[in-house]
Protein backbone atom coordinates (compact mmCIF):
# COMPACT_ATOMS: atom_id res chain seq x y z
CA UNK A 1 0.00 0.00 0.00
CA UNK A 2 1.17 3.07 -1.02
CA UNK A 3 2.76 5.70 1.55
CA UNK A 4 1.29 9.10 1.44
CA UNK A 5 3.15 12.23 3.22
CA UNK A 6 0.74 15.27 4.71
CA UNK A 7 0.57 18.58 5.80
CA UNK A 8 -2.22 19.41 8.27
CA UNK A 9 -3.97 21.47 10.40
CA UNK A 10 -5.20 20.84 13.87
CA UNK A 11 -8.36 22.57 15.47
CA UNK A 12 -6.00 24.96 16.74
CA UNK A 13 -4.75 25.89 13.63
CA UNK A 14 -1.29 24.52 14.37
CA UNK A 15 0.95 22.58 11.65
CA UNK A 16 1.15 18.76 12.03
CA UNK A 17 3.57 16.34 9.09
CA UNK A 18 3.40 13.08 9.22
CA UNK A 19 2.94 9.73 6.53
CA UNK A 20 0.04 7.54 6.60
CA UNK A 21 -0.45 4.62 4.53
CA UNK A 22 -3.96 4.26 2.31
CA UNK A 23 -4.63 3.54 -1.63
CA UNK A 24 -5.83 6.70 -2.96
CA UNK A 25 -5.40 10.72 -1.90
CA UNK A 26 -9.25 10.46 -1.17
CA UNK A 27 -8.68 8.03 1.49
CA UNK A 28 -5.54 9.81 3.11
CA UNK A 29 -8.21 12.77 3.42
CA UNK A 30 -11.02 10.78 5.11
CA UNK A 31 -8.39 9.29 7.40
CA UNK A 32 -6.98 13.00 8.35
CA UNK A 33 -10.56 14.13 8.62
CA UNK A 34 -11.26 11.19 11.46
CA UNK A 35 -8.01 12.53 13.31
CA UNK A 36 -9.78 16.12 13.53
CA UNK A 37 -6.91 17.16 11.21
CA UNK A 38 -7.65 19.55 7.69
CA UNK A 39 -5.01 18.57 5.02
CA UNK A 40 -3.14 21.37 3.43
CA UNK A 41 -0.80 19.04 1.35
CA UNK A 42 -0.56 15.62 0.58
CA UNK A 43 1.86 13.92 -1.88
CA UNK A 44 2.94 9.86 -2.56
CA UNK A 45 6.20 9.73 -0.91
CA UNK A 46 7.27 7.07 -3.62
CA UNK A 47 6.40 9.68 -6.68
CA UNK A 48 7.88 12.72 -5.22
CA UNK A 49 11.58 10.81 -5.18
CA UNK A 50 12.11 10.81 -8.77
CA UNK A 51 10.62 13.43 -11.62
CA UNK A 52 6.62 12.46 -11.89
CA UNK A 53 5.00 12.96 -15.65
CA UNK A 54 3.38 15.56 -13.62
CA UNK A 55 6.31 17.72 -12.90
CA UNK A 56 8.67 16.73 -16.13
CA UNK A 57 5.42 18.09 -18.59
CA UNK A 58 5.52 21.37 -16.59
CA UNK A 59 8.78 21.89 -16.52
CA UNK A 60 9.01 21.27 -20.09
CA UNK A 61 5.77 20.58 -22.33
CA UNK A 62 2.67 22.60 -23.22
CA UNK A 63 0.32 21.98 -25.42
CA UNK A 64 -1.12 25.08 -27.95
CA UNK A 65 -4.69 26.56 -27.49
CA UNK A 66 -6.56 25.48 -30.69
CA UNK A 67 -5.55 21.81 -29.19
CA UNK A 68 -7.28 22.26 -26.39
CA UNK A 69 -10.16 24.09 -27.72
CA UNK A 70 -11.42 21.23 -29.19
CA UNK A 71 -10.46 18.70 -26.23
CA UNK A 72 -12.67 20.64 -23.85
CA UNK A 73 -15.30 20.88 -26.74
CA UNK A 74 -15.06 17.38 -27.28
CA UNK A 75 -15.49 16.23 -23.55
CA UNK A 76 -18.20 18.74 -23.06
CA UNK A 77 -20.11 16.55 -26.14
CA UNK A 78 -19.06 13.29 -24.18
CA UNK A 79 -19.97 13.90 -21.19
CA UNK A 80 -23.25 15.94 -22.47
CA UNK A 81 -24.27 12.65 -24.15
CA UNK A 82 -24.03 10.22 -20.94
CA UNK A 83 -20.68 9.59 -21.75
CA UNK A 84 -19.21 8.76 -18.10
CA UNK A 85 -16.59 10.93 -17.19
CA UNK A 86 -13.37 7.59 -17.03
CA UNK A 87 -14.63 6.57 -20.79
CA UNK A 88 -14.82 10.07 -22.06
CA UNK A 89 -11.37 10.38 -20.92
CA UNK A 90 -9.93 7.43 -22.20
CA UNK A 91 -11.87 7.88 -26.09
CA UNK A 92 -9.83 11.74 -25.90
CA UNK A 93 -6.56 10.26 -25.45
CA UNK A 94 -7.38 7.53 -27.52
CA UNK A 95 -7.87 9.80 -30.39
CA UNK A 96 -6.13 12.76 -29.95
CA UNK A 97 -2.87 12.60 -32.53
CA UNK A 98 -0.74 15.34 -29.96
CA UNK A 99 1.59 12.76 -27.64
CA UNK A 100 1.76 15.57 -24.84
CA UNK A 101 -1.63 15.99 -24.47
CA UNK A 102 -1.99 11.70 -24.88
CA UNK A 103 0.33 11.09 -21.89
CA UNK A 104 -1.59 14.08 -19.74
CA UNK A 105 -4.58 12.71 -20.34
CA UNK A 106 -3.83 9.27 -19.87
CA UNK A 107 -2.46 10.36 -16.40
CA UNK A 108 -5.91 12.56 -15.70
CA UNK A 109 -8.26 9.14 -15.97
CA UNK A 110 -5.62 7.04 -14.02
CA UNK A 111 -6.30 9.94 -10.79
CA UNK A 112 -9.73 10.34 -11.56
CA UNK A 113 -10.05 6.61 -10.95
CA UNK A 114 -8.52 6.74 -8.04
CA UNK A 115 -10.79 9.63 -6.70
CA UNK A 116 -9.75 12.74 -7.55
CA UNK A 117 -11.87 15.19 -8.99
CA UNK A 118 -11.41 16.60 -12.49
CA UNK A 119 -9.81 20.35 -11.27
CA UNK A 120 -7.51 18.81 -8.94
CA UNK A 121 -5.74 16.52 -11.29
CA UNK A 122 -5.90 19.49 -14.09
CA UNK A 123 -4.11 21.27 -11.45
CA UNK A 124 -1.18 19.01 -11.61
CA UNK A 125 -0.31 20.48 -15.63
CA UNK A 126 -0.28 24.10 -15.80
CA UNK A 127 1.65 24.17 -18.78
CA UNK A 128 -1.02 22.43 -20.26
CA UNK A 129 -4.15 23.59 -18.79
CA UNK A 130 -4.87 27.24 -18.07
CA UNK A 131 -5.50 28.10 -14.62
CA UNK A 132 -8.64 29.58 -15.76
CA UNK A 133 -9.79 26.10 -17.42
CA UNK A 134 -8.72 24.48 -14.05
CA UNK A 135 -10.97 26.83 -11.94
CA UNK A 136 -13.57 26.90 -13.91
CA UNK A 137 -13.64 22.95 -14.38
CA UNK A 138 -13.71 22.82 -10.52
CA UNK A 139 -16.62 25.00 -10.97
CA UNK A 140 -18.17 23.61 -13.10
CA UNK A 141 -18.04 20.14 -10.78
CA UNK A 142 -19.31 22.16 -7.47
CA UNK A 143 -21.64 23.74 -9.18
CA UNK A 144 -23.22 20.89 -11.16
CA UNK A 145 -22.51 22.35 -14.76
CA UNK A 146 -19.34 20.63 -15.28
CA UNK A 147 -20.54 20.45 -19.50
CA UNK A 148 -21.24 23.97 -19.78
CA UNK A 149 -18.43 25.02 -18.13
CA UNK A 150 -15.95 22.82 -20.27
CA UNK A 151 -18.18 24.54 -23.76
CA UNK A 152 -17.10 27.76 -22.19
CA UNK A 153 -13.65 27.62 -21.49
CA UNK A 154 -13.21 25.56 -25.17
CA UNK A 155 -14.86 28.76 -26.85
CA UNK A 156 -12.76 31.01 -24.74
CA UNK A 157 -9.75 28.87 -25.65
CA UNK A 158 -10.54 29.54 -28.92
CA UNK A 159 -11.22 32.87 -29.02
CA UNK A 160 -7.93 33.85 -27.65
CA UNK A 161 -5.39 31.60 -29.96
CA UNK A 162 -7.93 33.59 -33.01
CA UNK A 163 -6.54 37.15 -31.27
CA UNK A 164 -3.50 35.61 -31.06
CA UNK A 165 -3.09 34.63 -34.38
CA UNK A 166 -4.22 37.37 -36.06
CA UNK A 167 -1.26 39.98 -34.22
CA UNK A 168 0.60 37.05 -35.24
CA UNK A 169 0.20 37.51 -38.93
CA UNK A 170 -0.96 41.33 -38.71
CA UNK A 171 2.82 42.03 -37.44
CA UNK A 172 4.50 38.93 -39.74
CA UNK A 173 5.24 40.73 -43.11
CA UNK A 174 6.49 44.50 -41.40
CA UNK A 175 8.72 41.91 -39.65
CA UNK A 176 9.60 40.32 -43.02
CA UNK A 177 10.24 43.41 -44.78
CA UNK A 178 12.85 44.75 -41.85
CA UNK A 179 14.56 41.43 -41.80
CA UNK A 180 15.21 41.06 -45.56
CA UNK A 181 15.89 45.01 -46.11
CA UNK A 182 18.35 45.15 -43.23
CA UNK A 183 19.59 42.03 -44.99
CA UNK A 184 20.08 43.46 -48.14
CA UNK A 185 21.67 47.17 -46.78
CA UNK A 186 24.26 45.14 -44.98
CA UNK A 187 25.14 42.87 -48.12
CA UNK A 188 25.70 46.42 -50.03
CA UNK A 189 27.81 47.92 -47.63
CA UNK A 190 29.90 44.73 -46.89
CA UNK A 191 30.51 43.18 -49.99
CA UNK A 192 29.41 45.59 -52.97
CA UNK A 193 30.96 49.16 -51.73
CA UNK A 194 34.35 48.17 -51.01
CA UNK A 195 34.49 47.16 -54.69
CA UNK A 196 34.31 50.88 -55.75
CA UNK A 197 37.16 52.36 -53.32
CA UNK A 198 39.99 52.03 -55.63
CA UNK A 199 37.74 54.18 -58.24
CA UNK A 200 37.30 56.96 -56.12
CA UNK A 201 41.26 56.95 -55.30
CA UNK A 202 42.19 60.15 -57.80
CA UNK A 203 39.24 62.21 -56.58
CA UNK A 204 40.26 61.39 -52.81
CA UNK A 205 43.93 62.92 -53.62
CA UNK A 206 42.24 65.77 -54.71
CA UNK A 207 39.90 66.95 -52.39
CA UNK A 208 37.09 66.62 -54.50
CA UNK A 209 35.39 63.35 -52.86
CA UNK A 210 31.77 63.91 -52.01
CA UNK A 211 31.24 63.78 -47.40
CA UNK A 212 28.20 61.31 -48.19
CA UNK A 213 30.30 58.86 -50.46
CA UNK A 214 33.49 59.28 -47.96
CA UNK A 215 30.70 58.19 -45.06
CA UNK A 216 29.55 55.46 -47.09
CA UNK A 217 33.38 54.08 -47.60
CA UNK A 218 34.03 54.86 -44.13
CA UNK A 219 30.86 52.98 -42.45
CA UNK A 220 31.58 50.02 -44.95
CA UNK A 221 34.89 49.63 -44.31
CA UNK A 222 34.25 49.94 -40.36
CA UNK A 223 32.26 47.35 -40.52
CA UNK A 224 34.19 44.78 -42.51
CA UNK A 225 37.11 45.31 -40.01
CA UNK A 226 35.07 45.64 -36.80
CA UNK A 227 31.50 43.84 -37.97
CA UNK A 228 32.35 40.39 -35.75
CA UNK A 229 32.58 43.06 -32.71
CA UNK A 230 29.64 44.83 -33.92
CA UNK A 231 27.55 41.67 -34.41
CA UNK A 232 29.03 40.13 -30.93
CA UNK A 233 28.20 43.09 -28.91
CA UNK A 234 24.65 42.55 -30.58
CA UNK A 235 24.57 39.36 -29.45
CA UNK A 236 25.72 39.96 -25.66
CA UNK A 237 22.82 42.85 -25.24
CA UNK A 238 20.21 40.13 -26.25
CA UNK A 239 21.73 37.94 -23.83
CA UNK A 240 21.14 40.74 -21.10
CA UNK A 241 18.03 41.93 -22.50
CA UNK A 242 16.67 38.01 -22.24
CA UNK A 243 18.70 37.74 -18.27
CA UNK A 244 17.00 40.85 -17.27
CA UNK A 245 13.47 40.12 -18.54
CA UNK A 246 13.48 36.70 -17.04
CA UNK A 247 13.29 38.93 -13.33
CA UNK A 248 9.75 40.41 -12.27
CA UNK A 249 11.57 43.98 -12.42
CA UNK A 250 12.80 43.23 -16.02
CA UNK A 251 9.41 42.17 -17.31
CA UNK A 252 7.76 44.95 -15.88
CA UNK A 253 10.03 47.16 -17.68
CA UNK A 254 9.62 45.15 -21.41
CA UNK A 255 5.44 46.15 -20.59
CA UNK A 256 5.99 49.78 -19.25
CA UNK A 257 7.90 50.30 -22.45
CA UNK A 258 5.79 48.42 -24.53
CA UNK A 259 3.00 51.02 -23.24
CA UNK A 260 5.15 54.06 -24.45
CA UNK A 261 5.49 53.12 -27.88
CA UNK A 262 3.26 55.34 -30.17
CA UNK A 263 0.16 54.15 -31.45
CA UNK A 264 1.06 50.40 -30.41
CA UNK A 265 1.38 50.57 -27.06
CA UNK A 266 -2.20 51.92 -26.98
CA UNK A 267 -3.14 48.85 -29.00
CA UNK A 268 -0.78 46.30 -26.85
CA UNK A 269 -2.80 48.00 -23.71
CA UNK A 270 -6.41 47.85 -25.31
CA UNK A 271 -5.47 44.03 -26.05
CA UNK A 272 -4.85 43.40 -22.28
CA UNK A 273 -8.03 44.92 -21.26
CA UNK A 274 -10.28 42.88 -23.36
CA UNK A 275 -8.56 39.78 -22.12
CA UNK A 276 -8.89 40.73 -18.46
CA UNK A 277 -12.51 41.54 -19.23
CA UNK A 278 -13.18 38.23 -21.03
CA UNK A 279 -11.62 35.94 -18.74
CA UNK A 280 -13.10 37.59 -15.87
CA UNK A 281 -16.79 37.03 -17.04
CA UNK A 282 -16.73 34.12 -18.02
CA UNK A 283 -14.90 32.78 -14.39
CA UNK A 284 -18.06 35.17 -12.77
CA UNK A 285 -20.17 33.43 -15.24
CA UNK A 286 -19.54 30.10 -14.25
CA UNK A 287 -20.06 30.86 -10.52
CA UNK A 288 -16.46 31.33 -9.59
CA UNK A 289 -15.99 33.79 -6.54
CA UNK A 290 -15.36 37.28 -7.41
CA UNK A 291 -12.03 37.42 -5.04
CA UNK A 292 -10.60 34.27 -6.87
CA UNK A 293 -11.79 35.12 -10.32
CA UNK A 294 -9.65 38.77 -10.04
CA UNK A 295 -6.83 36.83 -9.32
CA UNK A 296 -7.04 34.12 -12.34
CA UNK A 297 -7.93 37.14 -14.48
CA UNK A 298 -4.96 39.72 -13.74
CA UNK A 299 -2.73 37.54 -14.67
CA UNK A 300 -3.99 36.36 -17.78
CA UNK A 301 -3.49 40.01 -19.05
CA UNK A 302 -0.09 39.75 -20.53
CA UNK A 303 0.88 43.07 -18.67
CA UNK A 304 2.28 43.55 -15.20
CA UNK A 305 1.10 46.82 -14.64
CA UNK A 306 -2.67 46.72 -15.51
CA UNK A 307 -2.01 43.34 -13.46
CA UNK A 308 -0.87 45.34 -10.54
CA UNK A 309 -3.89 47.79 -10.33
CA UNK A 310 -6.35 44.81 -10.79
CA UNK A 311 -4.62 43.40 -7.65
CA UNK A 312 -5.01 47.22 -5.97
CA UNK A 313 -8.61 47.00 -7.16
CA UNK A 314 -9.08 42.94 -5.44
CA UNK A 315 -7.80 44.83 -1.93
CA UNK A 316 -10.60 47.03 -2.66
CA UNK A 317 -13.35 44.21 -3.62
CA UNK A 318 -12.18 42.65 0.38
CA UNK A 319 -12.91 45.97 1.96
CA UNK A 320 -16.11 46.32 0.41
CA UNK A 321 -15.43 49.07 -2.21
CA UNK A 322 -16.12 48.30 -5.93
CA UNK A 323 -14.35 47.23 -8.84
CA UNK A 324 -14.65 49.75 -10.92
CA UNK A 325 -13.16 53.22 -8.86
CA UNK A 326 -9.67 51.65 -8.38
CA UNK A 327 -9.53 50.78 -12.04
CA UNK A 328 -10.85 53.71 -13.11
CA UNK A 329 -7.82 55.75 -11.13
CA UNK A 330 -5.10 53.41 -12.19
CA UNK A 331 -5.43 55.50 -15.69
CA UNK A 332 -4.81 52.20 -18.05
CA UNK A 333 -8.31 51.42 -18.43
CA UNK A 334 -10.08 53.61 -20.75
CA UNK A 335 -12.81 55.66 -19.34
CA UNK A 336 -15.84 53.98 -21.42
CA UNK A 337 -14.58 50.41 -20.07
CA UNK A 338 -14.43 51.91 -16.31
CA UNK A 339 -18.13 53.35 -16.43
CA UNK A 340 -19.32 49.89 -17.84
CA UNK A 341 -17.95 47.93 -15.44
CA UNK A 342 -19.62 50.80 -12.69
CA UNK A 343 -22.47 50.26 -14.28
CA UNK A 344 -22.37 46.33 -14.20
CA UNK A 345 -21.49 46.69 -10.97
CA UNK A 346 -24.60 48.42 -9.72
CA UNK A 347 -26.97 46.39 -11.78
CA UNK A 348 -25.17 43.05 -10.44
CA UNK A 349 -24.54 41.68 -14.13
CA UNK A 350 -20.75 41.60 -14.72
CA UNK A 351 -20.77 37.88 -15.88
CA UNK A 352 -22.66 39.53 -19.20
CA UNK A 353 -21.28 43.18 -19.56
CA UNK A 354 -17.76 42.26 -19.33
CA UNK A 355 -18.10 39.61 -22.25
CA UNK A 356 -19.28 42.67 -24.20
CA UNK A 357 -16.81 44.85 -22.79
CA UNK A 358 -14.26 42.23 -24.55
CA UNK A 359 -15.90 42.20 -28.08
CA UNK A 360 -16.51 45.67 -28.42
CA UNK A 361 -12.58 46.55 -27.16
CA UNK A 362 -10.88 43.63 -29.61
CA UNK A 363 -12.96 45.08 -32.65
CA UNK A 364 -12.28 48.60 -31.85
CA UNK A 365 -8.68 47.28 -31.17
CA UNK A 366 -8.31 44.99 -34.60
CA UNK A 367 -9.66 48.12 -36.82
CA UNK A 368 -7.15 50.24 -35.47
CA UNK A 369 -4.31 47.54 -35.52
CA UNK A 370 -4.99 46.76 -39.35
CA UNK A 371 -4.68 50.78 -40.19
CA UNK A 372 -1.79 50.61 -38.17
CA UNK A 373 -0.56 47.24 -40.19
CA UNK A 374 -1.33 49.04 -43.45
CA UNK A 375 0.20 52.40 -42.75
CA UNK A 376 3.58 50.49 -41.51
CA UNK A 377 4.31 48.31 -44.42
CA UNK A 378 4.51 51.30 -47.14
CA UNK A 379 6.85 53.45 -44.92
CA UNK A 380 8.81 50.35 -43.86
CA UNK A 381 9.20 49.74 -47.90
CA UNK A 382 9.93 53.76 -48.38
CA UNK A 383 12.34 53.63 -45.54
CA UNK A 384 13.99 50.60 -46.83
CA UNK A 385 13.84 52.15 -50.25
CA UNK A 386 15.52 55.66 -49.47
CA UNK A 387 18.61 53.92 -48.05
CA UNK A 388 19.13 51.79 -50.57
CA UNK A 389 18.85 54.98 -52.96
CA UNK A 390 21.31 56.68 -50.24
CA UNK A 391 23.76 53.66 -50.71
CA UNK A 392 23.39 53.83 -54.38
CA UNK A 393 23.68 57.59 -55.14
CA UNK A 394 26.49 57.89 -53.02
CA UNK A 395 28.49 55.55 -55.47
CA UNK A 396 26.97 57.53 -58.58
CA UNK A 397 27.50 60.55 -57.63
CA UNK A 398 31.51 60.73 -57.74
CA UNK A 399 31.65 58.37 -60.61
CA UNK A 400 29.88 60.86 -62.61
CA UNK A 401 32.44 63.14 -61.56
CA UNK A 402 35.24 61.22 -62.35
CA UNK A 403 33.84 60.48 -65.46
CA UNK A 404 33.39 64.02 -66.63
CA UNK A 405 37.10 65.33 -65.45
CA UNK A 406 38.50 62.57 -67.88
């Protein structure tokens, strides 16, 4: 019989360990119960010795949202049709063609055969379900709407790898068109000037060499000499930019940047709203408390400083203020969003105004993201353009001259 290690609580509140022997977690729990003892933690001693699938999947796996859409879609249908809960789970990794999700899920049935509930053992994979999925699954099971609850979170799922993709591919070809132009200025002014320095020689010993041609030659030949330094010190500051955003004081500073940027950081901001607003009405929505849904919520923004006023606005919520006053005064909400939310508020129906909230901010959001889109890519091309005209005229320019001194 397996050994299981435990954290408790006594009536006094004070901290007991200790190991007890029983089959299942469940049982462990009923036995702690019978002591007068609430569990806090309890773990298999023999699993936590070496790396569980648990723990090696988070550490290292995740699977991507549209994946998961459609699991939670398809166990919703399962279980919908009187599909018990172990076979449902066993048909989805069965079929599913994704071997992280296959071994996860595989794992899920196993400890929902031995007792555990659905949320707890989602709980266990982070990295591959969202701690909004998890809470809302656990929900769903208190609650007795365990199906809708899965529909929800697969449509929400959804919904977000859409937004996702489409910044994805509204940003992919002004990416493209920086990466090949700077490409193609560097390949000039490495391997093409040079070519024309012994030309320009005769006009050099004279005096008569044009300052934008002498720049060109200069830059070009700095960076043949000192390009590896050039490109190595490139390579060290993305080494420290990647160190210092991997601390909470780094990342804050990538979004408080982000935020300054003209045009997109109002965009990047509007973005984080709607997703705060989303997630949190569809947690309220599915009868998760208010207190615990802020929490899930702020940090499925993306940004750590809305994130940090949410959490100024939760202190609020547990003093018995509203919602709405603290975000309002934070100043990265905009002022429409604030006075729905107020108004929400007052007439007790978040769950359904901050869904709207969400689609009216991405829409507003996407219009002005595809003008933005739009407006980029012709002055990335005239940008890219004028400096290859730079490169070019600067080489014309004393050739002609040459050529008419002869």
């Amino acid at each position: 019989m397996p050994t299981f290690a435990y954290t408790a609580r006594d009536l006094t509140g004070k901290q007991v360990n200790g190991t007890v022997e029983a089959s299942t977690e469940r049982e462990v729990t009923s036995i702690l119960a019978e002591r007068s003892l609430f569990p806090v933690k309890v773990s298999d001693v023999a699993k936590s010795k070496s790396p569980t699938l648990a723990s090696l999947f988070n550490r290292r796996q995740k699977v991507n949202g549209q994946t998961m859409a459609i699991f939670y879609g398809q166990l919703a249908s399962l279980l919908r049709s009187g599909v018990p809960m172990i076979r449902s789970l066993n048909i989805l990794g069965t079929q599913t063609s994704n071997a992280v999700l296959k071994e996860v899920v595989a794992d899920v049935r196993a400890r929902v055969e031995e007792g555990e509930t659905l949320g707890q053992t989602m709980a266990r994979y982070p990295g591959v379900f969202s701690d909004m999925g998890t809470n809302m699954v656990r929900a769903g099971t208190e609650g007795g709407f365990l199906e809708d609850a899965l529909d929800r979170v697969g449509t929400f799922t959804e919904l977000q790898e859409d937004l996702k993709g489409r910044t994805v591919s509204a940003m992919a070809y002004p990416v493209f068109l920086f990466s090949v132009g700077s490409v193609v200025i560097v390949t000039l002014l490495v391997f093409f000037v040079p070519k024309f320095e012994m030309l320009f020689t005769r006009l050099r010993r004279k005096g008569e060499m044009p300052w934008a041609t002498e720049a060109l030659l200069s830059f070009s030949q700095f960076l043949q000499n000192w390009g590896w330094l050039f490109l190595l010190l490139m390579v060290a500051s993305l080494v420290l930019l990647k160190v210092k955003l991997s601390s909470e004081a780094g990342q804050e500073w990538a979004d408080r940047i982000k935020l300054k940027i003209p045009v997109l950081g109002d965009i990047l901001m509007n973005l984080a709203v709607a997703r705060f607003c989303r997630v949190l009405g569809t947690l309220l929505g599915n009868g998760v408390p208010i207190l615990r849904s802020l929490e899930i919520s702020r940090s499925a923004t993306g940004n750590r400083l809305l994130s940090k006023s949410i959490a100024n606005a939760t202190e609020n919520i547990r003093s018995g203020e509203s919602l709405a006053s603290p975000l309002r005064s934070s100043g990265y909400m905009p002022v429409s969003v604030t006075e729905m939310i107020s108004v929400g508020e007052e007439s007790n129906s978040l769950d359904r105004v901050l869904p709207e909230i969400a689609d009216s901010l991405e829409k507003r959001t996407f219009r002005r993201l595809d003008l933005f889109v739009r407006l980029l890519e012709p002055i990335m091309l005239l940008i890219m353009a004028v400096l290859v005209l730079a490169v070019v005229m600067a080489l014309l320019v004393p050739v002609l001259k040459s050529s008419t001194t002869l």
